[in-house]
Each structure stands twice: as C-alpha cells, then as structure tokens.
N, C-alpha and C. Protein backbone atom coordinates (compact mmCIF):
# COMPACT_ATOMS: atom_id res chain seq x y z
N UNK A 1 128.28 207.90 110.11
CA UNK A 1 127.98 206.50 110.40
C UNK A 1 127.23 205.88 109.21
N UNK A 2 127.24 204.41 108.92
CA UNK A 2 126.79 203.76 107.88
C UNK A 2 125.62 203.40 108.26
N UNK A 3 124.38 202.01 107.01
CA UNK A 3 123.37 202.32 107.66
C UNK A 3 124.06 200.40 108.27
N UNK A 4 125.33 200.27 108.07
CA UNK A 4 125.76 198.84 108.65
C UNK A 4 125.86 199.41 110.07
N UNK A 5 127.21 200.10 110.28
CA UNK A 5 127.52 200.40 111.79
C UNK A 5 126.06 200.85 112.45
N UNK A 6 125.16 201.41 112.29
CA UNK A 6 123.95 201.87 112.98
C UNK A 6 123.52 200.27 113.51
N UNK A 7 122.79 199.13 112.35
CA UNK A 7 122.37 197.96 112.32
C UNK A 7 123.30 197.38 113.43
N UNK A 8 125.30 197.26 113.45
CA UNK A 8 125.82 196.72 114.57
C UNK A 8 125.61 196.80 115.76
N UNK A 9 125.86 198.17 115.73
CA UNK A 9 125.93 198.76 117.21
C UNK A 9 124.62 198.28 117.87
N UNK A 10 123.06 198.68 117.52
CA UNK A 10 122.12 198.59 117.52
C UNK A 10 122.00 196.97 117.73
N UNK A 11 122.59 196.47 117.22
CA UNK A 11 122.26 194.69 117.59
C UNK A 11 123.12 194.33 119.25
N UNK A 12 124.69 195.24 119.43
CA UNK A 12 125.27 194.79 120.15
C UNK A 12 124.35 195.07 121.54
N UNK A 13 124.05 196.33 120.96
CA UNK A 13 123.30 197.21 122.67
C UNK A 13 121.87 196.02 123.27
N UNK A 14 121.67 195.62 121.88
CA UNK A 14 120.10 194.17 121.92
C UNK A 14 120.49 193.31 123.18
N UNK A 15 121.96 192.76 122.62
CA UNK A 15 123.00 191.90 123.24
C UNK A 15 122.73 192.11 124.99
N UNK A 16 123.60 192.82 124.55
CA UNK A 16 123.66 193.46 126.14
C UNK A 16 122.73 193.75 127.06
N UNK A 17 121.40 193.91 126.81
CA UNK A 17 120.03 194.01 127.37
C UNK A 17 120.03 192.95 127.36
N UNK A 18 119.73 191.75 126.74
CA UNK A 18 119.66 190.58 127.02
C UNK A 18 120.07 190.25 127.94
N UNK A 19 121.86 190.12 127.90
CA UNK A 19 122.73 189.80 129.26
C UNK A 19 122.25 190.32 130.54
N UNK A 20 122.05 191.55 130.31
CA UNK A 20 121.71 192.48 131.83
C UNK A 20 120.54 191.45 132.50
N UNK A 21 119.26 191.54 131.71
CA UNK A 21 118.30 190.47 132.19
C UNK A 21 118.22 189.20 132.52
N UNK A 22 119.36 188.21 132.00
CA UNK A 22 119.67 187.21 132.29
C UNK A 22 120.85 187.01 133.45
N UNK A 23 121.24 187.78 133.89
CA UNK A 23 122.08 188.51 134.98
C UNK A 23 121.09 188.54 136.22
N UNK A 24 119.90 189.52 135.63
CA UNK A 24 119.58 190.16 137.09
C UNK A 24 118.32 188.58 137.71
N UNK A 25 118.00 187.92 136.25
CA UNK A 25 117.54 186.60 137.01
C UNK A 25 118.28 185.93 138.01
N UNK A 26 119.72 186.03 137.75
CA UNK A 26 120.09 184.57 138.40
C UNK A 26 119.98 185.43 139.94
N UNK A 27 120.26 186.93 140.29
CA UNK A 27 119.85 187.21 141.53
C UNK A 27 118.56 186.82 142.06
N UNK A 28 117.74 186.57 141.23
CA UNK A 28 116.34 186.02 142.19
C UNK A 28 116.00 184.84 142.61
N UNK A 29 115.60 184.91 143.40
CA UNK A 29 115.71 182.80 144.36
C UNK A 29 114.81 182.18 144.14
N UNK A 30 115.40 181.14 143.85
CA UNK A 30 114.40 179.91 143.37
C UNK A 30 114.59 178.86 143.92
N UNK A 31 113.88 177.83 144.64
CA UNK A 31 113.77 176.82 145.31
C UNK A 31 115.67 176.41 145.73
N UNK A 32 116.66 176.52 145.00
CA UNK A 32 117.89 175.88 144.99
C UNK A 32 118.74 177.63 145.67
N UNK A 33 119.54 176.90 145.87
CA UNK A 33 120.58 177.91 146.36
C UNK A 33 121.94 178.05 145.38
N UNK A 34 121.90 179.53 145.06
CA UNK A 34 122.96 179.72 144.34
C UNK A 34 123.93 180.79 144.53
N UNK A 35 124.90 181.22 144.55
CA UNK A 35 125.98 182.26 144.88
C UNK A 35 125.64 183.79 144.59
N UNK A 36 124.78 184.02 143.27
CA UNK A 36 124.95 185.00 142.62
C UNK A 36 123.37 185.63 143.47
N UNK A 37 122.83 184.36 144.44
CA UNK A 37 122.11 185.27 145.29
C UNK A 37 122.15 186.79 146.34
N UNK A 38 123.36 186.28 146.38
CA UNK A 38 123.50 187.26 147.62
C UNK A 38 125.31 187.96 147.49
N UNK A 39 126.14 187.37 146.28
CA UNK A 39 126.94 187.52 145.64
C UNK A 39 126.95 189.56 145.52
N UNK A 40 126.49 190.22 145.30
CA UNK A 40 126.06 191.53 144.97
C UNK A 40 125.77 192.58 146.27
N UNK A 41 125.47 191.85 147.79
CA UNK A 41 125.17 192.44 149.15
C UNK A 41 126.27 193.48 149.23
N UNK A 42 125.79 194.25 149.53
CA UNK A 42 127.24 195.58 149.79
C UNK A 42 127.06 195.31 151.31
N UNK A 43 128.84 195.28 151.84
CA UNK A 43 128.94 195.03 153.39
C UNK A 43 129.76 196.17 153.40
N UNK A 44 130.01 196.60 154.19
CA UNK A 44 130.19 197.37 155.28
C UNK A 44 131.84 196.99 155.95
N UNK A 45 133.10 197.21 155.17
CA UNK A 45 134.20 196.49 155.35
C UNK A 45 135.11 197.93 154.71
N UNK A 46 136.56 197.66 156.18
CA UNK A 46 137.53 198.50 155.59
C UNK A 46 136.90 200.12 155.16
N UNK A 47 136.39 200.57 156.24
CA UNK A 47 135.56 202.34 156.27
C UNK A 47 135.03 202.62 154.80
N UNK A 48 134.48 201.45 154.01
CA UNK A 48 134.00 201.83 152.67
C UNK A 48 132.23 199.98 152.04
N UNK A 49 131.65 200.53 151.47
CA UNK A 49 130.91 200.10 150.90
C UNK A 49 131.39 198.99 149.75
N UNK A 50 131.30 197.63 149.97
CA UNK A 50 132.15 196.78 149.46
C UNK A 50 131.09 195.18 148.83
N UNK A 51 131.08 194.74 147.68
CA UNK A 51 130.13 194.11 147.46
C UNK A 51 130.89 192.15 148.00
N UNK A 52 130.02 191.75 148.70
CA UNK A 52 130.42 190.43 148.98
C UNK A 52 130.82 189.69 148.50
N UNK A 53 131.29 189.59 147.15
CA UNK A 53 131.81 188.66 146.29
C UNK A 53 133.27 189.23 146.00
N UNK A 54 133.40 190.46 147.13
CA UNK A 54 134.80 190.76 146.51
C UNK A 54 135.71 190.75 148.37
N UNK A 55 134.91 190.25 149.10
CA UNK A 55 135.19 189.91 150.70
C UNK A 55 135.13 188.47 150.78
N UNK A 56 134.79 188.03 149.87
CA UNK A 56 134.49 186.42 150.34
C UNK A 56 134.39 185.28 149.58
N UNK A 57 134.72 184.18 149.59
CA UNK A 57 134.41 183.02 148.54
C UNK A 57 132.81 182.47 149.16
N UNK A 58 132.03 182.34 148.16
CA UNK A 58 130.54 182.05 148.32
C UNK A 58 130.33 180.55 147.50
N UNK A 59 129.43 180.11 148.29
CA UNK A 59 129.96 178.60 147.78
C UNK A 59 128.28 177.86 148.09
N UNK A 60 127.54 176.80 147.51
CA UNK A 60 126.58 176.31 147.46
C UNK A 60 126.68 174.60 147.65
N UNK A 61 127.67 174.50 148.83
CA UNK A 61 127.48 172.49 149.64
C UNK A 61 126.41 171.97 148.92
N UNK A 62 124.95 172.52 149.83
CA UNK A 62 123.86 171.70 149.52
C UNK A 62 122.70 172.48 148.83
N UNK A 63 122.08 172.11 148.41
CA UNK A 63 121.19 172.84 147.20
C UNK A 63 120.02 173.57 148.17
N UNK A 64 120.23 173.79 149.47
CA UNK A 64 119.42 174.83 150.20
C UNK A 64 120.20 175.78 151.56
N UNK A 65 121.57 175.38 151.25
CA UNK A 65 122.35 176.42 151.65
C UNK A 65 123.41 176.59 151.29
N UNK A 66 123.53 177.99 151.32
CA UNK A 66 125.32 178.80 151.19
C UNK A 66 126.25 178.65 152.12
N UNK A 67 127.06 179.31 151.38
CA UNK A 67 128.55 178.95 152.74
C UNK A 67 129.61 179.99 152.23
N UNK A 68 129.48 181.06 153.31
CA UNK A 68 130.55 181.99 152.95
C UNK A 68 131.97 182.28 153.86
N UNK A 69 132.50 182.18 152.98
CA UNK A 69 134.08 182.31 154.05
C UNK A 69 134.73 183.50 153.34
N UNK A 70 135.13 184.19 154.65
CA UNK A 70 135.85 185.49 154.43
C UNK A 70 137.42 185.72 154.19
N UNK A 71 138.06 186.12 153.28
CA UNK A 71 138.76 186.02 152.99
C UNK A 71 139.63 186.72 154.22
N UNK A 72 138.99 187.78 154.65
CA UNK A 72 139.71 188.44 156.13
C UNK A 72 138.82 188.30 157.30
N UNK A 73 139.29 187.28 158.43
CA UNK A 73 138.08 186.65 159.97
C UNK A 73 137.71 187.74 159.77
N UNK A 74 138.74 188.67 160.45
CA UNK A 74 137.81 190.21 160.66
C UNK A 74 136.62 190.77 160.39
N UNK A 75 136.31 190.35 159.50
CA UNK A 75 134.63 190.64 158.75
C UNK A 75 134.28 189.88 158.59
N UNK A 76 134.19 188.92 159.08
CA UNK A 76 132.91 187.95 159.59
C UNK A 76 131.47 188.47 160.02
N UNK A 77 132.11 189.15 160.97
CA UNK A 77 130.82 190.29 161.85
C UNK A 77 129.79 191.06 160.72
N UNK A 78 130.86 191.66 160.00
CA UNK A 78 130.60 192.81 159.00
C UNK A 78 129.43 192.48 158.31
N UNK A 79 129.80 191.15 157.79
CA UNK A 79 129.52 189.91 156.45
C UNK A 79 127.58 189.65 157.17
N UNK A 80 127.86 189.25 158.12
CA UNK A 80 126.85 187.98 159.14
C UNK A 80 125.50 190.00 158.77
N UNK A 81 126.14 190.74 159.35
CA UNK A 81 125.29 191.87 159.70
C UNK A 81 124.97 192.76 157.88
N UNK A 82 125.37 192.60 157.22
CA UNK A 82 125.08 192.91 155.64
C UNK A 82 124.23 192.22 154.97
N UNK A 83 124.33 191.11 155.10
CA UNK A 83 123.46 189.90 155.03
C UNK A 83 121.96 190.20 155.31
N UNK A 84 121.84 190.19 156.78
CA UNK A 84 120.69 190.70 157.19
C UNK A 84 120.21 191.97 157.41
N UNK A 85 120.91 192.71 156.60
CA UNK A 85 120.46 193.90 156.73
C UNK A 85 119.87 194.39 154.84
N UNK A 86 120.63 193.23 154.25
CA UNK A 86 119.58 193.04 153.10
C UNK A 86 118.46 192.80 152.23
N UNK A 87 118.15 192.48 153.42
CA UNK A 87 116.37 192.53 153.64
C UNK A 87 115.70 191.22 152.52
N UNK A 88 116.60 189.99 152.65
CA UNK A 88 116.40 189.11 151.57
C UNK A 88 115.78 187.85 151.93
N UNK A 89 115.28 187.99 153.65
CA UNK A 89 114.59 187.02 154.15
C UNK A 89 116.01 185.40 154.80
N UNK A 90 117.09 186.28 154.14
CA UNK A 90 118.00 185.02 155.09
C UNK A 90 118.82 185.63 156.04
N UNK A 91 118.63 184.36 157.11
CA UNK A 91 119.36 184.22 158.34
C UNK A 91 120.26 183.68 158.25
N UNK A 92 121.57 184.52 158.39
CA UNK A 92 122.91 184.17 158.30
C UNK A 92 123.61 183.38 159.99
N UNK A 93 123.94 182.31 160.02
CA UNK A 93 125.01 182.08 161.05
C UNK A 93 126.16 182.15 161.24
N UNK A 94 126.68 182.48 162.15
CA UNK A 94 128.46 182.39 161.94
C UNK A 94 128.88 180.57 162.51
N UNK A 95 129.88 180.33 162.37
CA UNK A 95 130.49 179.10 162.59
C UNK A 95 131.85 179.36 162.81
N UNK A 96 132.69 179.56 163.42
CA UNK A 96 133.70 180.00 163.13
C UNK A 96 134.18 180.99 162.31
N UNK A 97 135.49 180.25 161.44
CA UNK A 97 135.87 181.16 160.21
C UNK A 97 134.93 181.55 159.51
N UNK A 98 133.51 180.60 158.56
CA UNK A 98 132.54 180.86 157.96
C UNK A 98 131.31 180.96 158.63
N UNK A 99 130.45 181.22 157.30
CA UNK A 99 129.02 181.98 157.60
C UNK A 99 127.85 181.09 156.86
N UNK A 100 127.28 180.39 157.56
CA UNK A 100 126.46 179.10 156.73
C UNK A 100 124.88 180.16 157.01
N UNK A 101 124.61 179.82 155.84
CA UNK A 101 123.42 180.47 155.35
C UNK A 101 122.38 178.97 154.90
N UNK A 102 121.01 178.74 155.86
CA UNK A 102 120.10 177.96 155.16
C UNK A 102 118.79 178.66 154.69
N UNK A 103 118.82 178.37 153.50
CA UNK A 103 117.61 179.00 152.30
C UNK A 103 116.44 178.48 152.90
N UNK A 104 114.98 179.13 153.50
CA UNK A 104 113.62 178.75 154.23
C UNK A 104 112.95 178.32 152.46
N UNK A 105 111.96 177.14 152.96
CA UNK A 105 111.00 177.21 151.89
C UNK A 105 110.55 178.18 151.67
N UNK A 106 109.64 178.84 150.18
CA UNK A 106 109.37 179.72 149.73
C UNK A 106 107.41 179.37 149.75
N UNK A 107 106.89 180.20 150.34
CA UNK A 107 105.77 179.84 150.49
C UNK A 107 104.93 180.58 149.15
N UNK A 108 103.97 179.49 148.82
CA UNK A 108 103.44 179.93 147.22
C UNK A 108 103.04 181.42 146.90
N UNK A 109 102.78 182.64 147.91
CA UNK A 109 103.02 184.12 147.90
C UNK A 109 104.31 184.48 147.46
N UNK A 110 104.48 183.55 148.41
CA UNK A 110 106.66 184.49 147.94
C UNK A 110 107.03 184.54 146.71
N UNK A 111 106.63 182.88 146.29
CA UNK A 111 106.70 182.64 144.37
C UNK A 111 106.20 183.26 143.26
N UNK A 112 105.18 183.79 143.82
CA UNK A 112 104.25 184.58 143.14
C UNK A 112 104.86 186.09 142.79
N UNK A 113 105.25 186.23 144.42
CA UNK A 113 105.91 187.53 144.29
C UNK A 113 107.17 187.87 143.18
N UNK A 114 107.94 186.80 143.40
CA UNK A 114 109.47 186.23 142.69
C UNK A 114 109.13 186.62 141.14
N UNK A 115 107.41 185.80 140.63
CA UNK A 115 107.42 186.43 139.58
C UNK A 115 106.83 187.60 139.23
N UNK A 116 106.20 188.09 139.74
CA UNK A 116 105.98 189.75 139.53
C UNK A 116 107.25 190.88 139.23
N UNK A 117 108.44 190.22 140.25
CA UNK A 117 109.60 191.38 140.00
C UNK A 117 110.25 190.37 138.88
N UNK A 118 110.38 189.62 138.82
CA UNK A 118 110.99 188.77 137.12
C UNK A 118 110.14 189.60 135.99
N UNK A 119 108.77 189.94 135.89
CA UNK A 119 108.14 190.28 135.12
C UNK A 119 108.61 191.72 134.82
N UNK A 120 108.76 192.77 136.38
CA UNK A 120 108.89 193.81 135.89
C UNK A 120 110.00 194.04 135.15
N UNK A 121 111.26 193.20 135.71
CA UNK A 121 112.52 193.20 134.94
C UNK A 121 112.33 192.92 133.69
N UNK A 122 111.20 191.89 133.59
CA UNK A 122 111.57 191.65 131.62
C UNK A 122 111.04 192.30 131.04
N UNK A 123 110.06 193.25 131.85
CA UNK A 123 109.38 194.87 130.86
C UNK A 123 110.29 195.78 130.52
N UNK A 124 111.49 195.87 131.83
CA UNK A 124 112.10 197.34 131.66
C UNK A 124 112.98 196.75 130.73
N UNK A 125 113.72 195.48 130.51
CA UNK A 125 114.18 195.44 129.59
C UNK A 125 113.88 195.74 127.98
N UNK A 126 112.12 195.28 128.04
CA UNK A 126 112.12 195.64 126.40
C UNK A 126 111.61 197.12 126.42
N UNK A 127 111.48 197.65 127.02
CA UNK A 127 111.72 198.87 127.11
C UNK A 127 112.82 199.76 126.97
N UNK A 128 114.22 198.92 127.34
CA UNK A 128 115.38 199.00 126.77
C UNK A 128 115.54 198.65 125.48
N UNK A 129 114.98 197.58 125.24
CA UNK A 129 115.23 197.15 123.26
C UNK A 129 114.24 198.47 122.62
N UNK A 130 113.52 198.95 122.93
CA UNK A 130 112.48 199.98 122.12
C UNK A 130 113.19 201.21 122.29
N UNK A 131 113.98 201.47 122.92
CA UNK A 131 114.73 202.76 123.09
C UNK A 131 115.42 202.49 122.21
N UNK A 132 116.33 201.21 121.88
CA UNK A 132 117.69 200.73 121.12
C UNK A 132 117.15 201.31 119.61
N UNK A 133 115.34 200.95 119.92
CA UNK A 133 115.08 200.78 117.93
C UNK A 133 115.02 202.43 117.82
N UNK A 134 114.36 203.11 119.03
CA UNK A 134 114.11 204.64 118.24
C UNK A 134 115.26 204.87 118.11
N UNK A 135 116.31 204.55 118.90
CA UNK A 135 117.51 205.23 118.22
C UNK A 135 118.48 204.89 116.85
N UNK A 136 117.92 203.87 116.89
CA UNK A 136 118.67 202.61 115.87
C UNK A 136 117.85 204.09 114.49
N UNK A 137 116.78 203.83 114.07
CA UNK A 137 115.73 204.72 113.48
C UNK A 137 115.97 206.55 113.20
N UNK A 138 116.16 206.60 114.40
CA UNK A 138 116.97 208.17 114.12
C UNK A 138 118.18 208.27 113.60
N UNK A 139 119.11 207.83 114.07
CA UNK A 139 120.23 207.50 112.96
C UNK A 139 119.74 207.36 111.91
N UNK A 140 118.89 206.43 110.94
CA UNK A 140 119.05 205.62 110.17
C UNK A 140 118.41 207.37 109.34
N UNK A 141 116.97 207.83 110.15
CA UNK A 141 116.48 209.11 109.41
C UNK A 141 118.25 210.28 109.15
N UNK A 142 118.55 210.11 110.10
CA UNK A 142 119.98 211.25 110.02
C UNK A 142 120.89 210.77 109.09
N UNK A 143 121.27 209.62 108.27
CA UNK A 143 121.90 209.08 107.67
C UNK A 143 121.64 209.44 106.22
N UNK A 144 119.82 209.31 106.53
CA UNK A 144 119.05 209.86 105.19
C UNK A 144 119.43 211.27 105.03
N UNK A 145 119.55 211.68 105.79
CA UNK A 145 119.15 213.33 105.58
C UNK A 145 120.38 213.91 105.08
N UNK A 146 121.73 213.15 105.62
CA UNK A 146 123.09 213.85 105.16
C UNK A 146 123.17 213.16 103.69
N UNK A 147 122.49 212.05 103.09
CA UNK A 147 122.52 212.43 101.74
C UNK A 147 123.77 210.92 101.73
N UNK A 148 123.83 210.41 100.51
CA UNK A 148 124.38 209.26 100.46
C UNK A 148 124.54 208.02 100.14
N UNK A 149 122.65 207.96 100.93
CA UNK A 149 121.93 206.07 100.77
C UNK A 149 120.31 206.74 100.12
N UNK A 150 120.01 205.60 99.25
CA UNK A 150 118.57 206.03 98.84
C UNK A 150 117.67 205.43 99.83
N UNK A 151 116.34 205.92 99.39
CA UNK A 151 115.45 205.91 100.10
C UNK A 151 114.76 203.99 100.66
N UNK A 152 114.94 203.84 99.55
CA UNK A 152 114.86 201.98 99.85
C UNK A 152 115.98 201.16 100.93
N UNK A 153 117.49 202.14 100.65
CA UNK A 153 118.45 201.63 101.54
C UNK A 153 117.89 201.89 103.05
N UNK A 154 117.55 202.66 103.24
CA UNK A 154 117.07 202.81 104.71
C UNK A 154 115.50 202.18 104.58
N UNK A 155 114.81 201.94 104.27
CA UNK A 155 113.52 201.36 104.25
C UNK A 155 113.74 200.21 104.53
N UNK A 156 115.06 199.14 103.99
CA UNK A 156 115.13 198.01 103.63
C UNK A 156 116.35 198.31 105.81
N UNK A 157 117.22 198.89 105.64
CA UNK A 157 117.25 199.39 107.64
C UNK A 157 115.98 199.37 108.25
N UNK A 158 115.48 199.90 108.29
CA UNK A 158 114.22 200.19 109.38
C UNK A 158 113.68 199.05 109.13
N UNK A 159 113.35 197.71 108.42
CA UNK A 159 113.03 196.32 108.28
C UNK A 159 113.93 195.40 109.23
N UNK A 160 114.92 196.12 109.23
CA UNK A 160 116.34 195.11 109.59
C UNK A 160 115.92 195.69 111.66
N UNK A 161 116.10 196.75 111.53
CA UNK A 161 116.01 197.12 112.87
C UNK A 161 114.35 196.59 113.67
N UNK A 162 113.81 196.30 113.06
CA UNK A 162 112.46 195.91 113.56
C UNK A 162 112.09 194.82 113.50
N UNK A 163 113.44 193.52 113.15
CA UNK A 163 113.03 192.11 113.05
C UNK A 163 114.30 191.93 114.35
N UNK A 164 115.46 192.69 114.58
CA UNK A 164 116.28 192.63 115.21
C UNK A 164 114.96 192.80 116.67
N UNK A 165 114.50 194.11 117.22
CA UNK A 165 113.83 193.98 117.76
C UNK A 165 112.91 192.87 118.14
N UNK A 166 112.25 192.47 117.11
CA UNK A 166 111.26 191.20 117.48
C UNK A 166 112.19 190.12 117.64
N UNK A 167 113.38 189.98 117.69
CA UNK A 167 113.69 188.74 117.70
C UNK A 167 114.15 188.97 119.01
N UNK A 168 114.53 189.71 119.36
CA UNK A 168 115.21 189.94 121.12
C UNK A 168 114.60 189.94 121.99
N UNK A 169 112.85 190.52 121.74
CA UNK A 169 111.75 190.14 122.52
C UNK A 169 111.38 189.05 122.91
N UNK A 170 111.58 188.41 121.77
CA UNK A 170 111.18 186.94 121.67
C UNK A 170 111.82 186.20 122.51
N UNK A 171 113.47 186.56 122.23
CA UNK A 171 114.36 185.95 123.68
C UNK A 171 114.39 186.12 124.95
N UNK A 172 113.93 187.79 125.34
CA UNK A 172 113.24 188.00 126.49
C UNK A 172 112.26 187.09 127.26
N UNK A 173 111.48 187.27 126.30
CA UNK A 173 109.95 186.15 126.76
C UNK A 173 110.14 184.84 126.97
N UNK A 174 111.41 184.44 125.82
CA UNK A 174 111.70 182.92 126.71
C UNK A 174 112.23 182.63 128.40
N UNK A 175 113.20 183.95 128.36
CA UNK A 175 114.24 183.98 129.68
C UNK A 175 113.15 183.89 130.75
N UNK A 176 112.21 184.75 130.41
CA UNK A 176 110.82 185.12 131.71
C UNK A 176 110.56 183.77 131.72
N UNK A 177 109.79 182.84 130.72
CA UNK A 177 109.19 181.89 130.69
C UNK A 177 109.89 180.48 131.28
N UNK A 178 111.19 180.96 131.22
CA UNK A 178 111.76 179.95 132.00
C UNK A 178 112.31 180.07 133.50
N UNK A 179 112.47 181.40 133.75
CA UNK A 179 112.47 181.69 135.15
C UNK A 179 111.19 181.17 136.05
N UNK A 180 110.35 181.89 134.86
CA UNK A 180 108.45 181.60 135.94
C UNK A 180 108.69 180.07 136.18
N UNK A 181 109.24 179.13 135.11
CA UNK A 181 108.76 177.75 135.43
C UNK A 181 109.61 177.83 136.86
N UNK A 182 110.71 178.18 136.23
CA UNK A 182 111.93 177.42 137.64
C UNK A 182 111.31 178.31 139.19
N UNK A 183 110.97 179.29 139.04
CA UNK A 183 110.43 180.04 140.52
C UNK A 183 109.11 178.75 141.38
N UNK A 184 108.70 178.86 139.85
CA UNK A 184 106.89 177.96 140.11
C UNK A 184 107.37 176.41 140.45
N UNK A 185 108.28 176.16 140.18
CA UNK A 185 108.61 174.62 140.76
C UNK A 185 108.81 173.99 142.00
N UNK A 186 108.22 173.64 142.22
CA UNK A 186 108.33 173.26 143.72
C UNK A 186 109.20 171.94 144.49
C-alpha cells in the first residue's frame, strides 16, 4: 500500500463515520415528526424479524404525526404491536387500512435526555475517527518499515492524517451542535 492509498482509504472510512452519525441523528425525535423515526422498528411479519420501512410506506401529513400504511392489511396488527413494543413512548392507532401515530410533547427532561444519547453517539463516533487515525498511522509506520518512502514522506502522512482527523471532529461537533439546538427548540 502507498502512503496515498493509506491517506484515501483513511479519509473514506472519516466519511462514513460521519454518515453513520448523521444517520443515527435523524432517528432521534425532535419536536417535528419524521419517518426515519420509527422507519428502523423491527415487526414481527411473515414468521421472521422485518424492519418497518420494508412493510410499509411511512409518511409525515402533519408535523406532529405519522401515518403508516401497510403494504399487506394483514399486518396492520403486527405493525400497531411493534410500534409499541419499541419502547419509543408512541401510541400507535389503527384506522382502518392505516396506522396514525400522534407525536406527545416532549417535556424539558425528555429533551435533555434526547441530548445526552446525541452526545453519546457523537463520542462513539470520534472514537471511531481515532481508531481510523491509529490505523491510518500503523500503516503509514509499516510502509516505513518495508522500505521505499523516506522518513519526511511519512512525517509529512502522519501531518496529513491528523488534520484529516481534526477536521472530521470538527464536523462532528457541528452535527451535535445542531441537533442540541433542534432537540432544545421548543
């Protein structure tokens, strides 16, 4: 491996931690109602473990409730009982064909709470970018060692891998900083 491909790869994996965290935000609820809330619920459909976004079209009418319709009636039941068995504080109704879900105000504990697990997520993530660098780093030492690149070429890497780092943190800390506002908004 080069000390480029190490630097790529090492930026893509940055990437992708990023995404993951900006992902696992939009699962957390914030004053508005959105799909990718409850989008992820594993129901209980067809003698197997099945995630709701692949049973149902999920849909957001009004900005404090969902609306799920099943692609098969049949699991309606399934749907209504997965829901609440997700332990996510919503009460699902049936209506017929669909399943109207209204989002309760979030009382200023709950918000609080909302950001504590936003927080832990944006730790384990850079905890993910710091794994990316020791490895980014060991390569870069193993690269040295098979002989090839001088000693400045990797000095002038291990610079590159440690601004890559700070800069992904940095994007981390915004994602948090803008979740906290949007949780904290009332």
């Amino acid at each position: 491996m080069t000390i480029d491909d190490i630097l790529l790869e090492t930026e893509e994996k940055m990437l992708k931690t990023e995404e993951h965290l900006v992902h696992q935000f939009a699962g957390v609820r914030t004053g508005k109602a959105s799909p990718s809330l409850i989008e992820n619920v594993m129901i209980e459909a067809y003698g197997s473990h099945m995630r709701l976004k692949e049973l149902a079209t999920i849909s957001a009418p009004e900005s404090r409730m969902l609306m799920v319709t099943p692609f098969d009636q049949s699991n309606v039941k399934a749907i209504e009982k997965g829901i609440q068995a997700a332990n996510l504080g919503l009460n699902p109704a049936t209506q017929g064909k669909f399943i109207r879900i209204v989002l309760p105000d979030l009382s200023t504990e709950r918000r609080q709470e909302f950001v504590k697990i936003c927080k832990k997520m944006s730790e384990d993530s850079r905890v993910a970018l710091r794994n990316e660098r020791r490895q980014a780093l060991e390569g870069l030492k193993k690269v040295k060692a098979d002989g090839g690149v001088s000693e400045d070429e990797v000095k002038t890497a291990e610079g590159e891998v440690q601004k890559l780092t700070d800069q992904y943190i940095a994007k981390l800390d915004q994602h948090l900083a803008h979740k906290e506002k949007e949780i904290l908004t009332v």
